[in-house]
N, C-alpha and C. Protein backbone atom coordinates (compact mmCIF):
# COMPACT_ATOMS: atom_id res chain seq x y z
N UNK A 1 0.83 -1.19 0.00
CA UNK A 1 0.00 0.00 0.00
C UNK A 1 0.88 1.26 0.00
N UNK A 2 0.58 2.47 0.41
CA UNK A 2 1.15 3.31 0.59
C UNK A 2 1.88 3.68 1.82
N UNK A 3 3.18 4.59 1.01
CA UNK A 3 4.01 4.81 2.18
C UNK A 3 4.17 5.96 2.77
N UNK A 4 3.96 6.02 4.19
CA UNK A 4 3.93 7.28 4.61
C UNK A 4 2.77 7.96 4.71
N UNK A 5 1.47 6.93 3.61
CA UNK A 5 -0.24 8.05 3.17
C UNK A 5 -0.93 7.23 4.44
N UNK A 6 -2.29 7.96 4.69
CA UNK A 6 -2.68 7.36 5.83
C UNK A 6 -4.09 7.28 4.65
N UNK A 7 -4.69 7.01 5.20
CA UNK A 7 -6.11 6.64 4.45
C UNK A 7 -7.05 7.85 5.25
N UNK A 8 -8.36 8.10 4.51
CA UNK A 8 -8.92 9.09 5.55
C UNK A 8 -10.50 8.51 5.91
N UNK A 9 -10.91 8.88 6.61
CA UNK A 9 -12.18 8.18 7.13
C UNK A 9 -13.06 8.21 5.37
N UNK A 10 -13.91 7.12 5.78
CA UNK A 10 -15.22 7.23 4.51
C UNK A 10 -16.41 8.31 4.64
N UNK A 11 -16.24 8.93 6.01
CA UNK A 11 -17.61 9.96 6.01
C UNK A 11 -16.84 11.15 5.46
N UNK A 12 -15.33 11.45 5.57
CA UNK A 12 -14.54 12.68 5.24
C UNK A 12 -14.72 12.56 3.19
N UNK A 13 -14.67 11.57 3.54
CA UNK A 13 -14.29 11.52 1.60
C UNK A 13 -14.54 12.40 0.83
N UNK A 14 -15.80 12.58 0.69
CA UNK A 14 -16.07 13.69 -0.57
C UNK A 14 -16.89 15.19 0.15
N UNK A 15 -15.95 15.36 1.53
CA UNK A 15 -16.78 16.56 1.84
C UNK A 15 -15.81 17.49 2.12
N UNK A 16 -14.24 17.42 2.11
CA UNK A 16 -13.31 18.26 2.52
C UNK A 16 -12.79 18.53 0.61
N UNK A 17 -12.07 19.77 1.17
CA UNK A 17 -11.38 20.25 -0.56
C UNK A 17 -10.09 19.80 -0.68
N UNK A 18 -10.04 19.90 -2.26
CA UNK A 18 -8.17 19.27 -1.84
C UNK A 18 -7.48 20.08 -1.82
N UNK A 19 -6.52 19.55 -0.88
CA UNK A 19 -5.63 20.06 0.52
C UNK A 19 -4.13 19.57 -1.16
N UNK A 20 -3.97 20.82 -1.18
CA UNK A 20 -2.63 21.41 -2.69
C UNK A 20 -1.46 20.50 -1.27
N UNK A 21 -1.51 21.29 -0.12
CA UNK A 21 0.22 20.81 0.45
C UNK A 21 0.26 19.43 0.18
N UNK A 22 -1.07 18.66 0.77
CA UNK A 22 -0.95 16.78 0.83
C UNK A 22 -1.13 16.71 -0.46
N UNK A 23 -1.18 17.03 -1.76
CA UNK A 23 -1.17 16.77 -2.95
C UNK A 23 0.49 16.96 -3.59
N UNK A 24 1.08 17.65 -2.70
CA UNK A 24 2.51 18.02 -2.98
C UNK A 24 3.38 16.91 -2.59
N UNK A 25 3.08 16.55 -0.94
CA UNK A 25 3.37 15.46 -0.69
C UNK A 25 3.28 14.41 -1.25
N UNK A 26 2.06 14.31 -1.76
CA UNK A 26 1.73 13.16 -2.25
C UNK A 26 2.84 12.47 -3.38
N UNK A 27 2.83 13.35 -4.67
CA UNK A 27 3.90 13.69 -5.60
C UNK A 27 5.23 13.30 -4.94
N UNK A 28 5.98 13.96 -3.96
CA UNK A 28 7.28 13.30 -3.42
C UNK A 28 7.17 12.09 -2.59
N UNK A 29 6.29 11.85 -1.91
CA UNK A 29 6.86 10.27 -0.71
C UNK A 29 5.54 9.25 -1.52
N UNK A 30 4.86 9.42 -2.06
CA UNK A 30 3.58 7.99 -2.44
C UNK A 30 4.57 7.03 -3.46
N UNK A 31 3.21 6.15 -3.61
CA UNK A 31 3.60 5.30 -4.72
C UNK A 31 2.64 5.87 -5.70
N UNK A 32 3.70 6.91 -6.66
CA UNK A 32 2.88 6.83 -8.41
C UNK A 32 3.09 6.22 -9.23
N UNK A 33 2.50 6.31 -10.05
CA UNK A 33 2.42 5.72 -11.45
C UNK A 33 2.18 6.49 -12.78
N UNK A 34 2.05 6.24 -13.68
CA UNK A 34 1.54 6.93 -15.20
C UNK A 34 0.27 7.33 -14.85
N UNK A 35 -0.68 6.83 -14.27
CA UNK A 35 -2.12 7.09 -13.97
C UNK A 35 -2.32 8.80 -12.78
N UNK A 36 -2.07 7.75 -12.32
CA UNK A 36 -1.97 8.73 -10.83
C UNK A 36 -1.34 10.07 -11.26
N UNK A 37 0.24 10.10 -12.13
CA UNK A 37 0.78 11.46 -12.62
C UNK A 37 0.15 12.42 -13.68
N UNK A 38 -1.24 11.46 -14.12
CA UNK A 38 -2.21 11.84 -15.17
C UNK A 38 -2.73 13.00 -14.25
N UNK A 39 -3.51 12.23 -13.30
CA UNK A 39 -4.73 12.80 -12.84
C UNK A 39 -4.16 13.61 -11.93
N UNK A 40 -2.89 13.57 -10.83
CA UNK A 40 -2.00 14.87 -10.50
C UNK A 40 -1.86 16.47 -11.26
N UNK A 41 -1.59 16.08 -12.74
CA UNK A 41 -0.91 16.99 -13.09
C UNK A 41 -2.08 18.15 -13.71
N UNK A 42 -3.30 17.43 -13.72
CA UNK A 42 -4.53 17.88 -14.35
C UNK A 42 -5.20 18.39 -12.94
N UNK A 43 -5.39 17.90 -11.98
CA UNK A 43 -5.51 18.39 -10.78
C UNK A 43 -4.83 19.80 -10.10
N UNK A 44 -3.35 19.56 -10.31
CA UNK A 44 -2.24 20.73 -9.74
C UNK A 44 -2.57 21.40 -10.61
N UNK A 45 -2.54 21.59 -12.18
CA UNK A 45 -2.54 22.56 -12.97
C UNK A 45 -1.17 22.90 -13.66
N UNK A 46 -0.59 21.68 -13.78
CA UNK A 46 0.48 21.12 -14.32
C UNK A 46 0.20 20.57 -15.78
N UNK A 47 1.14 21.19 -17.14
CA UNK A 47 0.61 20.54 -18.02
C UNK A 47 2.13 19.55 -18.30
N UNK A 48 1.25 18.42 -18.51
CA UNK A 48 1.95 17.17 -18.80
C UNK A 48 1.91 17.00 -20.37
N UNK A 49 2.64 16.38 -21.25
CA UNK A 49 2.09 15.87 -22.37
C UNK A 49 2.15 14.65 -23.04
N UNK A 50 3.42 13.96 -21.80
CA UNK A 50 3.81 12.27 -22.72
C UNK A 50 3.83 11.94 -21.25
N UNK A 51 3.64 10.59 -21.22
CA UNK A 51 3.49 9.53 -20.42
C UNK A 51 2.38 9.84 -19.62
N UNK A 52 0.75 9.54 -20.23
CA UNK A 52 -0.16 9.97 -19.93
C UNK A 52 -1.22 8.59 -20.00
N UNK A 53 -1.82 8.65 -19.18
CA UNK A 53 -2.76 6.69 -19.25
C UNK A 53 -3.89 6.69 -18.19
N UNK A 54 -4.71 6.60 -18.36
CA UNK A 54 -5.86 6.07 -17.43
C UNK A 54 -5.13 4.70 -16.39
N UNK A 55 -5.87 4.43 -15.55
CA UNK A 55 -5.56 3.12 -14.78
C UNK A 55 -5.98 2.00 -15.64
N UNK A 56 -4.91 1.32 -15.60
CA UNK A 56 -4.99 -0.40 -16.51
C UNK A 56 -5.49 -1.44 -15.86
N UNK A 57 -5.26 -1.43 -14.62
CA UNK A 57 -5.60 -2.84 -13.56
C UNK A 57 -5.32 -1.96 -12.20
N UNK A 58 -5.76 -3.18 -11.17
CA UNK A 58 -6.39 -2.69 -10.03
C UNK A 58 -5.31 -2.19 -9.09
N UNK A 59 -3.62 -2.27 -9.64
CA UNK A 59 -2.86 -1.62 -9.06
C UNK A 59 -2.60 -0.17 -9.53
N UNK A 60 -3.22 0.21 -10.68
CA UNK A 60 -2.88 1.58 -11.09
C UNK A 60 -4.33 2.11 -10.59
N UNK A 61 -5.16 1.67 -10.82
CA UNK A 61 -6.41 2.49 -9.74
C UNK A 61 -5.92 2.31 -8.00
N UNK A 62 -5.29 1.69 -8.02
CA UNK A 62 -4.79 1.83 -6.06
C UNK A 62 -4.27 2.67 -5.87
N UNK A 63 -3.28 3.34 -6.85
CA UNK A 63 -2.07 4.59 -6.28
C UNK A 63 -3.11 5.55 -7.13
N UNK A 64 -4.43 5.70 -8.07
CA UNK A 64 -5.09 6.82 -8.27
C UNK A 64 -5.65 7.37 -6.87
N UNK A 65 -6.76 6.10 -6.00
CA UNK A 65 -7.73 6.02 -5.00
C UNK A 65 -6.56 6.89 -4.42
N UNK A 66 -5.45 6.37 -3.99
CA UNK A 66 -4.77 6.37 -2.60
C UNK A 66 -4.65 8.03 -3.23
N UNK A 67 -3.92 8.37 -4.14
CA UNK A 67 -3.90 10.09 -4.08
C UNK A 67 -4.90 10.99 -4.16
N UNK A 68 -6.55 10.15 -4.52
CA UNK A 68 -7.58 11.48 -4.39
C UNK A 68 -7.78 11.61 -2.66
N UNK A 69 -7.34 10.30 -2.07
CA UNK A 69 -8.05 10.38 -0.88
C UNK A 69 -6.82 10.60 0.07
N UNK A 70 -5.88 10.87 0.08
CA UNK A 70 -4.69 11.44 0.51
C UNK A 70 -4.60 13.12 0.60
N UNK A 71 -4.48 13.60 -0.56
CA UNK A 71 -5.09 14.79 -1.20
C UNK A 71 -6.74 15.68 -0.98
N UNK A 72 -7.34 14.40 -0.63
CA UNK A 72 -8.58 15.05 -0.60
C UNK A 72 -9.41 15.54 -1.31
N UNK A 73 -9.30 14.93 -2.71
CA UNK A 73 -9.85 15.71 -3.88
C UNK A 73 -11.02 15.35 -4.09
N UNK A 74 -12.20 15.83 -3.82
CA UNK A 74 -13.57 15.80 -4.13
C UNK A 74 -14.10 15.55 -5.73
N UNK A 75 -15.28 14.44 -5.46
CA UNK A 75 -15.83 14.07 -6.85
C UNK A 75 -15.64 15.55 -7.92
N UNK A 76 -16.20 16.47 -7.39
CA UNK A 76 -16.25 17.97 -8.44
C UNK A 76 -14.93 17.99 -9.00
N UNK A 77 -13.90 18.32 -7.65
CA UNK A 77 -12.55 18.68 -8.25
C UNK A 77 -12.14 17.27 -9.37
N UNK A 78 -12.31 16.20 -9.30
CA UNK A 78 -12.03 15.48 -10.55
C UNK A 78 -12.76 15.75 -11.77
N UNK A 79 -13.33 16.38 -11.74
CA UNK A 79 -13.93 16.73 -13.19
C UNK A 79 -13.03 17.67 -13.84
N UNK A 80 -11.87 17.98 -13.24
CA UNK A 80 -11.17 18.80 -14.01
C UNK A 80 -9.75 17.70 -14.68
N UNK A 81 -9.91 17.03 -14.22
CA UNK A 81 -9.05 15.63 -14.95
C UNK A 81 -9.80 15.39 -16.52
N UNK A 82 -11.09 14.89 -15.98
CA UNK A 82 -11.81 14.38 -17.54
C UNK A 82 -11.76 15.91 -18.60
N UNK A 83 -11.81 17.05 -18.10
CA UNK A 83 -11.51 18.69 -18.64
C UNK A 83 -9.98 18.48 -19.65
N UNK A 84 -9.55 18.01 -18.74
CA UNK A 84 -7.88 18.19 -18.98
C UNK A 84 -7.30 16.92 -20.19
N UNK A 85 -8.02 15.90 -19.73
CA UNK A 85 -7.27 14.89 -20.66
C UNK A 85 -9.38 14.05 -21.19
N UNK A 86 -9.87 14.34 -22.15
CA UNK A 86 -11.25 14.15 -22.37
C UNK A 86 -11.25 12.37 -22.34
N UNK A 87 -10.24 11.73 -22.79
CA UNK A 87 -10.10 10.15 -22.55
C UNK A 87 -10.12 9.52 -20.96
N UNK A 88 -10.39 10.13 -20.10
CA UNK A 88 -10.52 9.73 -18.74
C UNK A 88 -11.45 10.21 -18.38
N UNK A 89 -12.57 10.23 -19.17
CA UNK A 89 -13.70 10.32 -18.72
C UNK A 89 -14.55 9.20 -18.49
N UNK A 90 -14.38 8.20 -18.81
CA UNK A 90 -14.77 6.65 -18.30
C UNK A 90 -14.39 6.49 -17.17
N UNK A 91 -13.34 6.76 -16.79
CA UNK A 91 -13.24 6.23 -15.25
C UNK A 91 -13.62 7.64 -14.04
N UNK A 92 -13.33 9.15 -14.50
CA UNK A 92 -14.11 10.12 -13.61
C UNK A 92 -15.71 9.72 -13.27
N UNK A 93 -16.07 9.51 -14.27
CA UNK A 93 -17.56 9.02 -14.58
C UNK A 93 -17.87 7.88 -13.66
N UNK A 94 -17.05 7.37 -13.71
CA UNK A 94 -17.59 6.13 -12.88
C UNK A 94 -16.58 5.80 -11.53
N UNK A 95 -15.96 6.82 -10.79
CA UNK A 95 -15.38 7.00 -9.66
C UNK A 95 -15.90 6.26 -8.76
N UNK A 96 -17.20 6.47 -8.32
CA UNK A 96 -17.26 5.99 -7.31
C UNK A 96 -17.93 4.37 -7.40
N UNK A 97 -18.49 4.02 -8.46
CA UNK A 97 -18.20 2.54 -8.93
C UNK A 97 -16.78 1.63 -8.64
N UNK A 98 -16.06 2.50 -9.01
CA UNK A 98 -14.49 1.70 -9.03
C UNK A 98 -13.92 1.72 -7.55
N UNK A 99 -14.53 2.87 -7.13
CA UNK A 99 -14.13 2.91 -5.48
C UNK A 99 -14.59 2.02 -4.55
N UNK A 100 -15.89 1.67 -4.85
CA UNK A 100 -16.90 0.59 -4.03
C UNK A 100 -16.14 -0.43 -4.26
N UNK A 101 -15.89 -0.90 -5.63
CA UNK A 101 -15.10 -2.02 -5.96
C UNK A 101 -13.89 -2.52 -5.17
N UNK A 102 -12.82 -1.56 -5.40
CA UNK A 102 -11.73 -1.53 -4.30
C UNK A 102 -11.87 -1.71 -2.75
N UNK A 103 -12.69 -0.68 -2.21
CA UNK A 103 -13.37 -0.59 -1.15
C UNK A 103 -13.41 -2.10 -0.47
N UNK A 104 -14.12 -2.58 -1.24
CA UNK A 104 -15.01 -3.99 -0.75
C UNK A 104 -14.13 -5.12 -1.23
N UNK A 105 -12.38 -4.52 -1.87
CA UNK A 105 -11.77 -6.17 -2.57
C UNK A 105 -12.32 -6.93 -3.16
N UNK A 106 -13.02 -6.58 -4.02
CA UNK A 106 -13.70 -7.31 -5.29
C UNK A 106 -12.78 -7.15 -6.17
N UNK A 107 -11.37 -7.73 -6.32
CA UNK A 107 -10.55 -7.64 -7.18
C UNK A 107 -11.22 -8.03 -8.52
N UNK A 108 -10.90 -9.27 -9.07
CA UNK A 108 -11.74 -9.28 -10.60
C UNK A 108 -12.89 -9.07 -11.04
N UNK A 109 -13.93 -8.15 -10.00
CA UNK A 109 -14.58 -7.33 -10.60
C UNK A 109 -14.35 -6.11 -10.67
N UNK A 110 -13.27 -5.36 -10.02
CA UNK A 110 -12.70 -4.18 -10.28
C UNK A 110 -12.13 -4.62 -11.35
N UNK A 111 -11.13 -5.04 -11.87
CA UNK A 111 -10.22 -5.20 -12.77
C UNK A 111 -10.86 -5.42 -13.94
N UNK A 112 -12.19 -6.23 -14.19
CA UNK A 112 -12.94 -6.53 -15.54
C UNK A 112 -13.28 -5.23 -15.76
N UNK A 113 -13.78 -4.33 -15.15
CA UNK A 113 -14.57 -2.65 -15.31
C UNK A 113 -13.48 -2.33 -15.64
N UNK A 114 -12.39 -2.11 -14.81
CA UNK A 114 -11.01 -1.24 -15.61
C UNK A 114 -11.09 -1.58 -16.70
N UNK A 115 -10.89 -2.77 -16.97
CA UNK A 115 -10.86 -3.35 -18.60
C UNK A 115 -11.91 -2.52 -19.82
N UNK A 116 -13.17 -2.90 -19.48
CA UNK A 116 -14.31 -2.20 -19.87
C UNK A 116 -14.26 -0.63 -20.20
N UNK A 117 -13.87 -0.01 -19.16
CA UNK A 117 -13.42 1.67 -19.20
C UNK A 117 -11.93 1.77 -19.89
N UNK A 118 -11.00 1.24 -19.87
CA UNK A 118 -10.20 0.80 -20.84
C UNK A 118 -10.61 1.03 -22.57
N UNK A 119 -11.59 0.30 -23.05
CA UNK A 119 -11.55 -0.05 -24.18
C UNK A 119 -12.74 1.60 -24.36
N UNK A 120 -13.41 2.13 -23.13
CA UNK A 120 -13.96 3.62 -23.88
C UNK A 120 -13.30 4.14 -23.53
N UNK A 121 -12.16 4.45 -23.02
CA UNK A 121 -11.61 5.58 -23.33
C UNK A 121 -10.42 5.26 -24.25
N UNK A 122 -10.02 4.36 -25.13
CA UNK A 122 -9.67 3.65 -26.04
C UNK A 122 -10.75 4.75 -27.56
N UNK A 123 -11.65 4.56 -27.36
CA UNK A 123 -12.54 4.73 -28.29
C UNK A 123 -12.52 6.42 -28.49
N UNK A 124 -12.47 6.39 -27.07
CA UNK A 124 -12.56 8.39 -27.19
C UNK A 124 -10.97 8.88 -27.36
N UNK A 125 -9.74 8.52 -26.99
CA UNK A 125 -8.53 8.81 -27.54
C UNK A 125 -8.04 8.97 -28.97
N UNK A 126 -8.36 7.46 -29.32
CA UNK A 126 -7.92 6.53 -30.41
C UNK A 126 -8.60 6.44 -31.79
N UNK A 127 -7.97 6.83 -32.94
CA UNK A 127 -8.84 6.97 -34.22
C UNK A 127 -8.06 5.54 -34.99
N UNK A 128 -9.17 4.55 -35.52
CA UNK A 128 -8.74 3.65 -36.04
C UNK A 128 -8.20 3.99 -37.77
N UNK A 129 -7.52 3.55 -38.26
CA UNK A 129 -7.34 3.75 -39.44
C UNK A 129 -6.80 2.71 -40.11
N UNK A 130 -7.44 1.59 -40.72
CA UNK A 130 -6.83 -0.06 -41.24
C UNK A 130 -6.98 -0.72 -40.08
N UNK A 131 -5.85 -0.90 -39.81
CA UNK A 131 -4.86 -2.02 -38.89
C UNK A 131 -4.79 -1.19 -38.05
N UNK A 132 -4.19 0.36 -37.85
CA UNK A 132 -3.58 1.17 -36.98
C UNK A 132 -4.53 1.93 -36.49
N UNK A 133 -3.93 2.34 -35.23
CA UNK A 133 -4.75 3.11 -34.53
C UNK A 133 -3.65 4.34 -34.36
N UNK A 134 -4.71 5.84 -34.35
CA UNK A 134 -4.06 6.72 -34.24
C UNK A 134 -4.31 7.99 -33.29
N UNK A 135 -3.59 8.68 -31.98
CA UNK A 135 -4.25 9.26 -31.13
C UNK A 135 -4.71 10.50 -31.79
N UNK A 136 -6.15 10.89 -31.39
CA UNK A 136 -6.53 12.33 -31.78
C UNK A 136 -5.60 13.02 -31.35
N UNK A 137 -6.25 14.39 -32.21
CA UNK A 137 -4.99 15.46 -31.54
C UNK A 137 -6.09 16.44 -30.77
N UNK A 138 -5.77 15.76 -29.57
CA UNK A 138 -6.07 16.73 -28.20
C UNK A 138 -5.33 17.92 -27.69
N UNK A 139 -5.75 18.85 -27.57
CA UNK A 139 -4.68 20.10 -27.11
C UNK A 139 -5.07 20.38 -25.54
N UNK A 140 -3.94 19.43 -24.94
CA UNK A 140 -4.20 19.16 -23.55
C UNK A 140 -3.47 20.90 -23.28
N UNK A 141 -5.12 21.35 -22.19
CA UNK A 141 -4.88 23.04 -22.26
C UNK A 141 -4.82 22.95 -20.65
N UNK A 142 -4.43 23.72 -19.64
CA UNK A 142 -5.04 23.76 -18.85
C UNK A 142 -5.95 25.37 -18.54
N UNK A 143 -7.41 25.16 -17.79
CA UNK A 143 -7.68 26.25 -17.84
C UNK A 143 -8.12 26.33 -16.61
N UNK A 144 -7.35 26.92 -15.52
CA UNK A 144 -7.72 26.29 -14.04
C UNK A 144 -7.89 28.26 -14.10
């Protein structure tokens, strides 16, 4: 799990704002990933432009969970993730689905939904062309 993050109660979850210092922290002592540095950098107001990914399986949604709820970032304030990068809107959308999931260790039914949200935001990135697939051209802006 995480090192150094504490977890925060389930009644606190989506009623405090996010707390920028524990989001700073978060960034230096957690465990990130490509996911997690997605939804960080769209959060801080950081523009990122390569090494950018939704969560793949139920360890890259663990270090997402662990930094909204470390951070404190409220369902609203994630809507500026799906703003920022429009292909992560399958899993903003369905936050608190994926959270129950985790929540309750329903591993391969978390992990089949990742999969599932996977292949739409696959659809909303990704322009097929033949054989190849090719990413739209998104002009990841920030407008905080």
């Amino acid at each position: 799990m995480m090192r150094n993050c504490k977890r925060f109660s389930k009644e606190l979850k989506w009623k405090i704002k996010m707390n920028k210092q524990k989001m700073i922290e978060w960034i230096a002592t957690c465990d990130t990933g490509i996911s997690s540095k997605t939804m960080w950098s769209a959060l801080m107001g950081v523009k990122r432009k390569k090494d950018l990914n939704i969560p793949k399986d139920n360890s890259d949604f663990r270090r997402c969970y662990d930094m909204v709820e470390y951070g404190h970032v409220t369902l609203d304030e994630l809507q500026v993730v799906k703003k920022q990068y429009p292909w992560f809107a399958p899993v903003v959308d369905n936050w608190k689905e994926l959270s129950l999931l985790f929540e309750e260790e329903l591993d391969k039914r978390l992990y089949m939904r990742i999969r599932q949200l996977c292949e739409e935001s696959d659809a909303i990135r990704y322009e097929k062309k033949g054989e190849l697939y090719y990413e739209r051209n998104f002009w990841y802006n920030i407008t905080q």
